[in-house]
PDB file of N, CA and C in Angstrom:
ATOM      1  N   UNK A   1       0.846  -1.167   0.000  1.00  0.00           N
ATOM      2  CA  UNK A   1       0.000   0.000   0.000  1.00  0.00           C
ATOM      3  C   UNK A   1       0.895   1.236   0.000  1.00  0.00           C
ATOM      4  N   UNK A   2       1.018   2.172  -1.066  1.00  0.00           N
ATOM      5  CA  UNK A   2       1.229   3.025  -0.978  1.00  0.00           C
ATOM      6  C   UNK A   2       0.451   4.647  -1.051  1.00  0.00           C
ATOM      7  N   UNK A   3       1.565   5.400   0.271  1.00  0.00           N
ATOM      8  CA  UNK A   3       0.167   6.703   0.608  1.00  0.00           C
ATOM      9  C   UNK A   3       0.908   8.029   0.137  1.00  0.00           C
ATOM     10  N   UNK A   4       0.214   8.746  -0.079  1.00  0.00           N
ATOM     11  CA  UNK A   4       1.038   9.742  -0.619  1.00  0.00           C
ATOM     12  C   UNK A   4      -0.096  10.909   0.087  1.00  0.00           C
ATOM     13  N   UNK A   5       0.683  11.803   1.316  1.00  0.00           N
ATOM     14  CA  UNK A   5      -0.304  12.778   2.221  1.00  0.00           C
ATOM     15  C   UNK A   5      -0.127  14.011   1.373  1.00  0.00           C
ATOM     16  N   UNK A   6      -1.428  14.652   0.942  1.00  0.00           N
ATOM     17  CA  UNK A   6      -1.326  15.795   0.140  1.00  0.00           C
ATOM     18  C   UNK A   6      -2.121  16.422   0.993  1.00  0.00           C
ATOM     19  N   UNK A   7      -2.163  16.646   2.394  1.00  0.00           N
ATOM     20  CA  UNK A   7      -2.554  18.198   2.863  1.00  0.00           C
ATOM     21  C   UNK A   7      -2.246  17.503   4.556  1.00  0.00           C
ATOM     22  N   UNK A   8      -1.681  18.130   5.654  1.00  0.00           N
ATOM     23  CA  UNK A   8      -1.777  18.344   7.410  1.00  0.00           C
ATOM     24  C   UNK A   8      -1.598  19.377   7.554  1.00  0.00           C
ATOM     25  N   UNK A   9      -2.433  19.365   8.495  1.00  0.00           N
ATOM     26  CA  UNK A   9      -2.812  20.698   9.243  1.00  0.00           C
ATOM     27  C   UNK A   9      -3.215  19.756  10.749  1.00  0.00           C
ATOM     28  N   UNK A  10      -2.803  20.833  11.587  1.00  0.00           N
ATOM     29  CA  UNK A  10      -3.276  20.236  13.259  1.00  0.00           C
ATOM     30  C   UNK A  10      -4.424  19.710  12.945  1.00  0.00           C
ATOM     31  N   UNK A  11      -5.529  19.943  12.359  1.00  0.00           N
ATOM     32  CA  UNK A  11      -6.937  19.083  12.899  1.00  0.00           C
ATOM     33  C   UNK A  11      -7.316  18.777  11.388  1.00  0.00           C
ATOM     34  N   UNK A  12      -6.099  18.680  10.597  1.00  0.00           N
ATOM     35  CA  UNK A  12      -6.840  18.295   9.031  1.00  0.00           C
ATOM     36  C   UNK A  12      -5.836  17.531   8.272  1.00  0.00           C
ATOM     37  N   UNK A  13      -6.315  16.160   7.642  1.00  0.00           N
ATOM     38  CA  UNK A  13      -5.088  15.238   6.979  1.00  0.00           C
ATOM     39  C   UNK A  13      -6.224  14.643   5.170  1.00  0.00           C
ATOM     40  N   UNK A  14      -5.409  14.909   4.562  1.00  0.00           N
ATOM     41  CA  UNK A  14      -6.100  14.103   3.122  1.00  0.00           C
ATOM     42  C   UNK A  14      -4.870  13.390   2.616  1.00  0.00           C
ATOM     43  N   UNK A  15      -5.040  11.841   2.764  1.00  0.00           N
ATOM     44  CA  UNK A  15      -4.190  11.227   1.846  1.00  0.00           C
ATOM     45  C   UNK A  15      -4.816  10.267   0.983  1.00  0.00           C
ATOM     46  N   UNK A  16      -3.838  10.174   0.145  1.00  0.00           N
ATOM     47  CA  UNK A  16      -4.114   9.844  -1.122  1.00  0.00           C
ATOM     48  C   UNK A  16      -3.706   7.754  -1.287  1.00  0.00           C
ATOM     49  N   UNK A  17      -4.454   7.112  -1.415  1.00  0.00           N
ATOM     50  CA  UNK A  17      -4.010   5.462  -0.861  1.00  0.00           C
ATOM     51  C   UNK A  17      -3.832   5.249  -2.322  1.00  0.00           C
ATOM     52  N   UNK A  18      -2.526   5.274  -3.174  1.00  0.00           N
ATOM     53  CA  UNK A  18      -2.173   4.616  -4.794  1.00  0.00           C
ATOM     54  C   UNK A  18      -2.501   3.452  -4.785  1.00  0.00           C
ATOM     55  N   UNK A  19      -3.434   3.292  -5.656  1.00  0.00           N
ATOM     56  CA  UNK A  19      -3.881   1.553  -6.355  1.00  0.00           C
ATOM     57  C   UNK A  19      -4.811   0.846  -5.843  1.00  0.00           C
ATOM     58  N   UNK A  20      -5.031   1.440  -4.442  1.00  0.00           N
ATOM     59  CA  UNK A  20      -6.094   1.010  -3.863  1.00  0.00           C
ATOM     60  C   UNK A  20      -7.717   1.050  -4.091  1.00  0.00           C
ATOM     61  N   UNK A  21      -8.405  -0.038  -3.836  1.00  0.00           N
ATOM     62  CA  UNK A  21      -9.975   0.090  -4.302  1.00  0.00           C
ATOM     63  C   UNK A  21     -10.668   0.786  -3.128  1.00  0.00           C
ATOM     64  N   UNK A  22     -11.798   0.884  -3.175  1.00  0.00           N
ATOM     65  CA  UNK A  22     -12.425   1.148  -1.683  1.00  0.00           C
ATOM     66  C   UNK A  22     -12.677   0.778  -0.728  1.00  0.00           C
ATOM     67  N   UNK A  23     -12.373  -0.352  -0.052  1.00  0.00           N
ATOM     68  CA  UNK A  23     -12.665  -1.470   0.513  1.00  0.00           C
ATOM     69  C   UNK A  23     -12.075  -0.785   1.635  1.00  0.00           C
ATOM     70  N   UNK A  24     -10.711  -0.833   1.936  1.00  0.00           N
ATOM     71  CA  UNK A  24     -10.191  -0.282   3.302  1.00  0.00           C
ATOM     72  C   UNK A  24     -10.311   0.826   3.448  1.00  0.00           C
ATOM     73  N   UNK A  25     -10.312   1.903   2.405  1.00  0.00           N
ATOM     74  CA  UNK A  25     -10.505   3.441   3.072  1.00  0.00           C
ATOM     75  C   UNK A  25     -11.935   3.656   3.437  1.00  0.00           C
ATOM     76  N   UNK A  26     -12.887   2.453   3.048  1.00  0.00           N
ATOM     77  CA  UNK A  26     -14.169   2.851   3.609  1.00  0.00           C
ATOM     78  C   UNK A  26     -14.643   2.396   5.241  1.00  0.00           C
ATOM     79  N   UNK A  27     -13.619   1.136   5.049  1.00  0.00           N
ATOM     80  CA  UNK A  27     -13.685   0.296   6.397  1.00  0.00           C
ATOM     81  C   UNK A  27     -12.858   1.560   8.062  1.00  0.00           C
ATOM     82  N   UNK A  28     -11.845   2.033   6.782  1.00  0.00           N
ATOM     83  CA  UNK A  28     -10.933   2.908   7.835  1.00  0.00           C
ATOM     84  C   UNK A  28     -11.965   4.178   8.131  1.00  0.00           C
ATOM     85  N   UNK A  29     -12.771   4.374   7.484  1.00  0.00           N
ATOM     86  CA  UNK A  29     -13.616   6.100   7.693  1.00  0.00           C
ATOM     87  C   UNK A  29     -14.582   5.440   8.576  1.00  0.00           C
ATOM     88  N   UNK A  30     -15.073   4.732   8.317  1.00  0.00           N
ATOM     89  CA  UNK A  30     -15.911   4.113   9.614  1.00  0.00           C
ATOM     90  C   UNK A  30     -15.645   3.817  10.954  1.00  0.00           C
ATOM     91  N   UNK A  31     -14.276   3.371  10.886  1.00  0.00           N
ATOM     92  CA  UNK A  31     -13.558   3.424  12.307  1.00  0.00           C
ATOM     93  C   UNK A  31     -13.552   4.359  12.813  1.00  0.00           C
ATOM     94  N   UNK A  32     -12.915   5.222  11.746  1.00  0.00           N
ATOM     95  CA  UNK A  32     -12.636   6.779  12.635  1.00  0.00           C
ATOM     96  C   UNK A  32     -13.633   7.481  12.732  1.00  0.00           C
ATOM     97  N   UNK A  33     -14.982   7.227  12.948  1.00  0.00           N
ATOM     98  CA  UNK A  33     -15.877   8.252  13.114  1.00  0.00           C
ATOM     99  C   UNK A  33     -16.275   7.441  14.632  1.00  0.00           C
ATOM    100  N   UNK A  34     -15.923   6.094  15.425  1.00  0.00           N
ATOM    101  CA  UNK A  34     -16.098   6.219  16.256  1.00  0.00           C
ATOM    102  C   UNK A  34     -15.231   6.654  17.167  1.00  0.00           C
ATOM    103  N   UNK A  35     -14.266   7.486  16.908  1.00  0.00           N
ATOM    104  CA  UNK A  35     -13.129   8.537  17.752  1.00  0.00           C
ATOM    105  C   UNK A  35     -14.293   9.440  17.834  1.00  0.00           C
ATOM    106  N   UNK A  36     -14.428   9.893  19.090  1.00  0.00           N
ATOM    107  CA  UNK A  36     -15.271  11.113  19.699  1.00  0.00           C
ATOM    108  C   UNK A  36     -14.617  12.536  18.919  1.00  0.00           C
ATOM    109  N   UNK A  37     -13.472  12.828  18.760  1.00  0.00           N
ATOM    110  CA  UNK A  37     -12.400  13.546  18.394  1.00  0.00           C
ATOM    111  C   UNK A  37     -12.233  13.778  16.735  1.00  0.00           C
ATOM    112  N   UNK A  38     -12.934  12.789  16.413  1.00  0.00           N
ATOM    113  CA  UNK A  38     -12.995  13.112  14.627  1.00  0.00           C
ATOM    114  C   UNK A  38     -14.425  13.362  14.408  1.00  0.00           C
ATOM    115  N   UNK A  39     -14.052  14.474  13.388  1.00  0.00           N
ATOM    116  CA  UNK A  39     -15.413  15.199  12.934  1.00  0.00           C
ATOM    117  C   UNK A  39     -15.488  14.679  11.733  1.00  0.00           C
ATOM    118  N   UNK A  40     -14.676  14.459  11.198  1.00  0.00           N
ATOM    119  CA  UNK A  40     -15.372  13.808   9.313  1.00  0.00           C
ATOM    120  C   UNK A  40     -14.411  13.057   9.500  1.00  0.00           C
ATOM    121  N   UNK A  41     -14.900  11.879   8.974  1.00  0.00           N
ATOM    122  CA  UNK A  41     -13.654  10.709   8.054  1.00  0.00           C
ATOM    123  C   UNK A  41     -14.466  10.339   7.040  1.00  0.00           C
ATOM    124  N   UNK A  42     -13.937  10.668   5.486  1.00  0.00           N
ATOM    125  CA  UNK A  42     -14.791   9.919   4.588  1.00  0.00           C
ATOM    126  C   UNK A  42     -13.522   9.718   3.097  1.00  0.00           C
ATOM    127  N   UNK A  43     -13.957   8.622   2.436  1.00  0.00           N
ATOM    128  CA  UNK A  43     -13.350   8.586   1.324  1.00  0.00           C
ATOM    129  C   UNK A  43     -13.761   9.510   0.125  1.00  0.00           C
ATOM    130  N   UNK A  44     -12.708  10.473  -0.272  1.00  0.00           N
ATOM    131  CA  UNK A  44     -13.332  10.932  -1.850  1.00  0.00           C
ATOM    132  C   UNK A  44     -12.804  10.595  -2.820  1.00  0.00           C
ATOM    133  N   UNK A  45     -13.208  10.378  -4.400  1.00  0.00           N
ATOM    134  CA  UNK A  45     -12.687   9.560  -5.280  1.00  0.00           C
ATOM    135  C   UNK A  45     -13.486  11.018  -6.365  1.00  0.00           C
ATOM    136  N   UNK A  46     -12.423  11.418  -7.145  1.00  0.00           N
ATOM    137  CA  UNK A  46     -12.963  12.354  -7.778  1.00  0.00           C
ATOM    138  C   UNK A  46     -13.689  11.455  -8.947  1.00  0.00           C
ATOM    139  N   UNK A  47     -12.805   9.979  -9.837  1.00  0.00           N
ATOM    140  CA  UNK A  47     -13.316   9.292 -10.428  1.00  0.00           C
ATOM    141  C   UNK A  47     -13.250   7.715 -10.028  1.00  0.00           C
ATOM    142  N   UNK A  48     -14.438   7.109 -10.949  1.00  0.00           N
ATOM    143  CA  UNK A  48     -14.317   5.908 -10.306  1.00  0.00           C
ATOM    144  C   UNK A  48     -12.577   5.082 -10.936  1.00  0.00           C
ATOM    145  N   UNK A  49     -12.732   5.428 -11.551  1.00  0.00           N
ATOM    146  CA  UNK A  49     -10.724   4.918 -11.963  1.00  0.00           C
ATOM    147  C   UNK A  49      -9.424   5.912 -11.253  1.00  0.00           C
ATOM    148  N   UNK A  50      -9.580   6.826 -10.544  1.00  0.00           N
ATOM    149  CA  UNK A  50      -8.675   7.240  -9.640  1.00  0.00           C
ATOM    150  C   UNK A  50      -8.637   6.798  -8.465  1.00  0.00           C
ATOM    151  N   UNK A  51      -7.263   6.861  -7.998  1.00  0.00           N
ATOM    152  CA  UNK A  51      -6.934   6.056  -6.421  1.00  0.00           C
ATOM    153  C   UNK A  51      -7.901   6.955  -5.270  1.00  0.00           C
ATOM    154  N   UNK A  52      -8.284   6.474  -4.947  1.00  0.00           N
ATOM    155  CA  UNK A  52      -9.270   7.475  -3.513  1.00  0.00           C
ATOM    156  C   UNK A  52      -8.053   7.547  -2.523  1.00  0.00           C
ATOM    157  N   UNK A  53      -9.019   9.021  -2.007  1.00  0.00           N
ATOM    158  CA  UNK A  53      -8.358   9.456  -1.040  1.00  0.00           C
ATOM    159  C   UNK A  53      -9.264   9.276   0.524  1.00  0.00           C
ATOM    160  N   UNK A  54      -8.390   9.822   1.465  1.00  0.00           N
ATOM    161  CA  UNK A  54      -9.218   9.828   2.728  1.00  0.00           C
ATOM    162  C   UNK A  54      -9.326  11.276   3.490  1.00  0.00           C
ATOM    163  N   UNK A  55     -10.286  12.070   3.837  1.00  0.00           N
ATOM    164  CA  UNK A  55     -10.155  12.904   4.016  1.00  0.00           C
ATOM    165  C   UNK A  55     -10.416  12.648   5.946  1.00  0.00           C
ATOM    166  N   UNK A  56      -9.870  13.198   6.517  1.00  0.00           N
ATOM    167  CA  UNK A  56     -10.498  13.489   8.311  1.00  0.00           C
ATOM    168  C   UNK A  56     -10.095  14.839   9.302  1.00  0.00           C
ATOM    169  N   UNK A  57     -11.065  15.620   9.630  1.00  0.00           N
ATOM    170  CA  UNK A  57     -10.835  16.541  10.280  1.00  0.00           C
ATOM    171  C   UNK A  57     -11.222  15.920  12.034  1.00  0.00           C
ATOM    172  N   UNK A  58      -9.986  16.735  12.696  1.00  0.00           N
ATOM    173  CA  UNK A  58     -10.263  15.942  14.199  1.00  0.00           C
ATOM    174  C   UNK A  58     -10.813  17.554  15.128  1.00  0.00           C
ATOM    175  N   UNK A  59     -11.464  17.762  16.335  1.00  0.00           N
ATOM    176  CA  UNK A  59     -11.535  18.334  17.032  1.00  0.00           C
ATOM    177  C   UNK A  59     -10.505  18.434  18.322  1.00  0.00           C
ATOM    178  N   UNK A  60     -10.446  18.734  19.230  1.00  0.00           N
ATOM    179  CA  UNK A  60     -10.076  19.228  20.736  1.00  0.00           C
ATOM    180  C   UNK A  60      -8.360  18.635  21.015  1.00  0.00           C
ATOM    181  N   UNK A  61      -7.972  19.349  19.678  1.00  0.00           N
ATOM    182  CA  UNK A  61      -6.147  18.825  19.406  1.00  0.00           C
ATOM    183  C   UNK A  61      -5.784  17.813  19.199  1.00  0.00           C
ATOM    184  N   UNK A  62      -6.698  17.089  18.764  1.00  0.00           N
ATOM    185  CA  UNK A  62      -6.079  15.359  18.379  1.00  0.00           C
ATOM    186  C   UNK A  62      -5.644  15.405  17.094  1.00  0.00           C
ATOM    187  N   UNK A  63      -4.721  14.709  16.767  1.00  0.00           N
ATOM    188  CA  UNK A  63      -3.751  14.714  15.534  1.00  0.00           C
ATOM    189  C   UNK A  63      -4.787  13.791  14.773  1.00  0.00           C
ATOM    190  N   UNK A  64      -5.000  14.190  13.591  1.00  0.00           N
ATOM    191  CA  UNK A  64      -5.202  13.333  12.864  1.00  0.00           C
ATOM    192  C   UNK A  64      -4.568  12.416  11.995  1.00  0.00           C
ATOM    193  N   UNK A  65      -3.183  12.335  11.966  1.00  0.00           N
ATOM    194  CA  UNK A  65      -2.681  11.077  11.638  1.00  0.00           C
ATOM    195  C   UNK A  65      -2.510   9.827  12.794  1.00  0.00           C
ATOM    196  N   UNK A  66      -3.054  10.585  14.102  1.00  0.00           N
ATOM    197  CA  UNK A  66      -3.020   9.904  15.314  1.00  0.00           C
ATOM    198  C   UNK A  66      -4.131   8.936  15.121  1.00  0.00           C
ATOM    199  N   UNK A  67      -5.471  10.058  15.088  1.00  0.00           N
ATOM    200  CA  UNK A  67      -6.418   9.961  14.861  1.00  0.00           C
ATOM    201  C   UNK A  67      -7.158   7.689  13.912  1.00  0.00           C
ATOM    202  N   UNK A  68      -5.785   8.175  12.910  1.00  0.00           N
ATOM    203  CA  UNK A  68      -5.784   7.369  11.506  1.00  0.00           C
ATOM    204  C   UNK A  68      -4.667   5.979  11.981  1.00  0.00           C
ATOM    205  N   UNK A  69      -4.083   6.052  12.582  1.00  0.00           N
ATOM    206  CA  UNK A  69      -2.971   4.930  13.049  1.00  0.00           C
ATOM    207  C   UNK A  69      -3.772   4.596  14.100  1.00  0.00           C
ATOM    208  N   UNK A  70      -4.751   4.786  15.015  1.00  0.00           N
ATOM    209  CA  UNK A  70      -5.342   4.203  15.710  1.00  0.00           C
ATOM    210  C   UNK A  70      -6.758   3.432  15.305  1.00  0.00           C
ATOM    211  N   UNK A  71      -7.112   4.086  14.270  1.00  0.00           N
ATOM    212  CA  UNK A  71      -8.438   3.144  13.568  1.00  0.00           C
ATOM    213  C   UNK A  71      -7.658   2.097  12.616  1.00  0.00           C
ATOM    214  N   UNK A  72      -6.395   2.150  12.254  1.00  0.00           N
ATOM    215  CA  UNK A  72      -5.947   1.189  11.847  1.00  0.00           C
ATOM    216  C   UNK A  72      -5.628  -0.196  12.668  1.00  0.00           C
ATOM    217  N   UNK A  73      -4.750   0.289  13.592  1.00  0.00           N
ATOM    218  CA  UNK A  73      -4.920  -0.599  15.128  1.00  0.00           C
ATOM    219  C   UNK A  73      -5.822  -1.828  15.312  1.00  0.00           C
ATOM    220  N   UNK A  74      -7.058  -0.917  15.782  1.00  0.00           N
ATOM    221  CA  UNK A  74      -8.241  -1.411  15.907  1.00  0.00           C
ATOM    222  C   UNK A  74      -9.274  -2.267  14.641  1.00  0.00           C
ATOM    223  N   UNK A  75      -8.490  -1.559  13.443  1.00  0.00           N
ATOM    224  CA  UNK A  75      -9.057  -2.595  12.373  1.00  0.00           C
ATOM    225  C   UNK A  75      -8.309  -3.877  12.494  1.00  0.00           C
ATOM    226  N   UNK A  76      -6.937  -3.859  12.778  1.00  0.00           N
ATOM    227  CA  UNK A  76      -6.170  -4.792  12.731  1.00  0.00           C
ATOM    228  C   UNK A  76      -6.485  -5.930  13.722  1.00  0.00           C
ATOM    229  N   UNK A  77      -6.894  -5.313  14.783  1.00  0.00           N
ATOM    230  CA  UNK A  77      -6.786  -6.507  15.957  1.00  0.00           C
ATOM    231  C   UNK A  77      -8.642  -6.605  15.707  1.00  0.00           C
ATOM    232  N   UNK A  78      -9.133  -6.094  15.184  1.00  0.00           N
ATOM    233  CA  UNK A  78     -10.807  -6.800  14.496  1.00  0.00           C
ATOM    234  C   UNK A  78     -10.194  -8.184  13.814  1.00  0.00           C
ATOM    235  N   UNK A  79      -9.633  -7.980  13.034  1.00  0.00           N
ATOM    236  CA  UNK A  79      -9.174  -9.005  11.941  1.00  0.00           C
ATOM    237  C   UNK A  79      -8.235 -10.056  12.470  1.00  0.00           C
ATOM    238  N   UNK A  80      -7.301 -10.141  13.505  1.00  0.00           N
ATOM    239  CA  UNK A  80      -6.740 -10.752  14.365  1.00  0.00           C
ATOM    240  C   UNK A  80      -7.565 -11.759  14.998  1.00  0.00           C
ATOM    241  N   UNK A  81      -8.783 -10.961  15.965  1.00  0.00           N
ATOM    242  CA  UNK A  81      -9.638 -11.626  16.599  1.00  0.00           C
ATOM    243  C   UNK A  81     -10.948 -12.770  15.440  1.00  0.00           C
ATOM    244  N   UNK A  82     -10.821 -12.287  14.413  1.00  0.00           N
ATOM    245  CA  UNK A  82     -11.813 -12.859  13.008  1.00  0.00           C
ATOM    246  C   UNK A  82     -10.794 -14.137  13.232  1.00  0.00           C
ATOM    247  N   UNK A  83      -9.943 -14.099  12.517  1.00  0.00           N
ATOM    248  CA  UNK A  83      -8.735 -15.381  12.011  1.00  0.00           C
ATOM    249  C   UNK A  83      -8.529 -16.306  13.547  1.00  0.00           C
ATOM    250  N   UNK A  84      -8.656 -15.767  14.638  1.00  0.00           N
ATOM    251  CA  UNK A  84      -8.576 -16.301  15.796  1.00  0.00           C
ATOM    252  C   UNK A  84      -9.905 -17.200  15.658  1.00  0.00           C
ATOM    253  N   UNK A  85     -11.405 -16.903  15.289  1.00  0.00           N
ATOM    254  CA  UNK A  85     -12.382 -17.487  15.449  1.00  0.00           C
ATOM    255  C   UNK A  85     -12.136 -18.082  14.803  1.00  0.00           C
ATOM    256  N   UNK A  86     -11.800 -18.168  13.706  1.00  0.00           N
ATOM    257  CA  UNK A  86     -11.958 -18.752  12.504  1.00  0.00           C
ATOM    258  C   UNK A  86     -11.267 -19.964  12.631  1.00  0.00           C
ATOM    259  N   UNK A  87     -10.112 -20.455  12.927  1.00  0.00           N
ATOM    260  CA  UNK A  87      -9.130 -21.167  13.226  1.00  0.00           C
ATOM    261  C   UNK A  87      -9.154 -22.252  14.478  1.00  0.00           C
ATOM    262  N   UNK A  88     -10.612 -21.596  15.231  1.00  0.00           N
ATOM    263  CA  UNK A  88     -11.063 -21.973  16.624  1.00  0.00           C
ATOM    264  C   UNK A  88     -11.797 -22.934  15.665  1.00  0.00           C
ATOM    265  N   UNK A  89     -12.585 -23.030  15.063  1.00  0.00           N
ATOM    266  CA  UNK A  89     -14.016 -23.541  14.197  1.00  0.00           C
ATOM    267  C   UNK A  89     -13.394 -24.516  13.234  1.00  0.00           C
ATOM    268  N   UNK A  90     -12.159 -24.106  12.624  1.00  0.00           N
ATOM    269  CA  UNK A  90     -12.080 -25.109  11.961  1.00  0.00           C
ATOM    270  C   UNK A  90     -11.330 -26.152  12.702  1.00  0.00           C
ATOM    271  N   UNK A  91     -10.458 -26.164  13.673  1.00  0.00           N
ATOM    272  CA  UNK A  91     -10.030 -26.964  15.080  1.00  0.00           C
ATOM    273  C   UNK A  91     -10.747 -27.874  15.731  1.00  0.00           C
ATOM    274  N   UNK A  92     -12.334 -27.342  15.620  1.00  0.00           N
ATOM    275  CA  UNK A  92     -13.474 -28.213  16.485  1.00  0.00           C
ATOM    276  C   UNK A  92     -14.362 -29.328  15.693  1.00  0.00           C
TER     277      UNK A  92
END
């Protein structure tokens, strides 16, 4: 995955995910809207054949690349705990 950040600002980040479909930047904007601290997380795609981007503005000084490495986190150990079930089930 490659990211290429085309705008930070204290409470404002848009990057750009090359090659990527929508699948994780939609999964990731969903995360981050349950941060109390983020006011928008959403994917924009000017076309459907351009790489989408992610846009997120945070409130009350939270970094938003903070913001974005922590809904990643939490996607990660979602998916950790999935493959954990999963592996339980096929075991039994």
């Amino acid at each position: 995955m490659k990211l290429k950040l085309l705008e930070l600002t204290d409470d404002k980040a848009r990057i750009l995910f090359e090659g990527e479909a929508n699948t994780y930047i939609d999964a990731l904007a969903a995360e981050l809207i349950h941060d109390p601290k983020v006011d928008v997380a959403q994917r924009r795609q000017a076309f459907r054949f351009t790489d989408p981007e992610l846009f997120v503005t945070t409130t009350g000084g939270r970094s938003p690349l903070l913001a974005i490495t922590d809904a990643a986190k939490r996607l990660s150990g979602y998916a950790g705990e999935l493959l954990g079930q999963m592996k339980a089930l096929d075991t039994a």
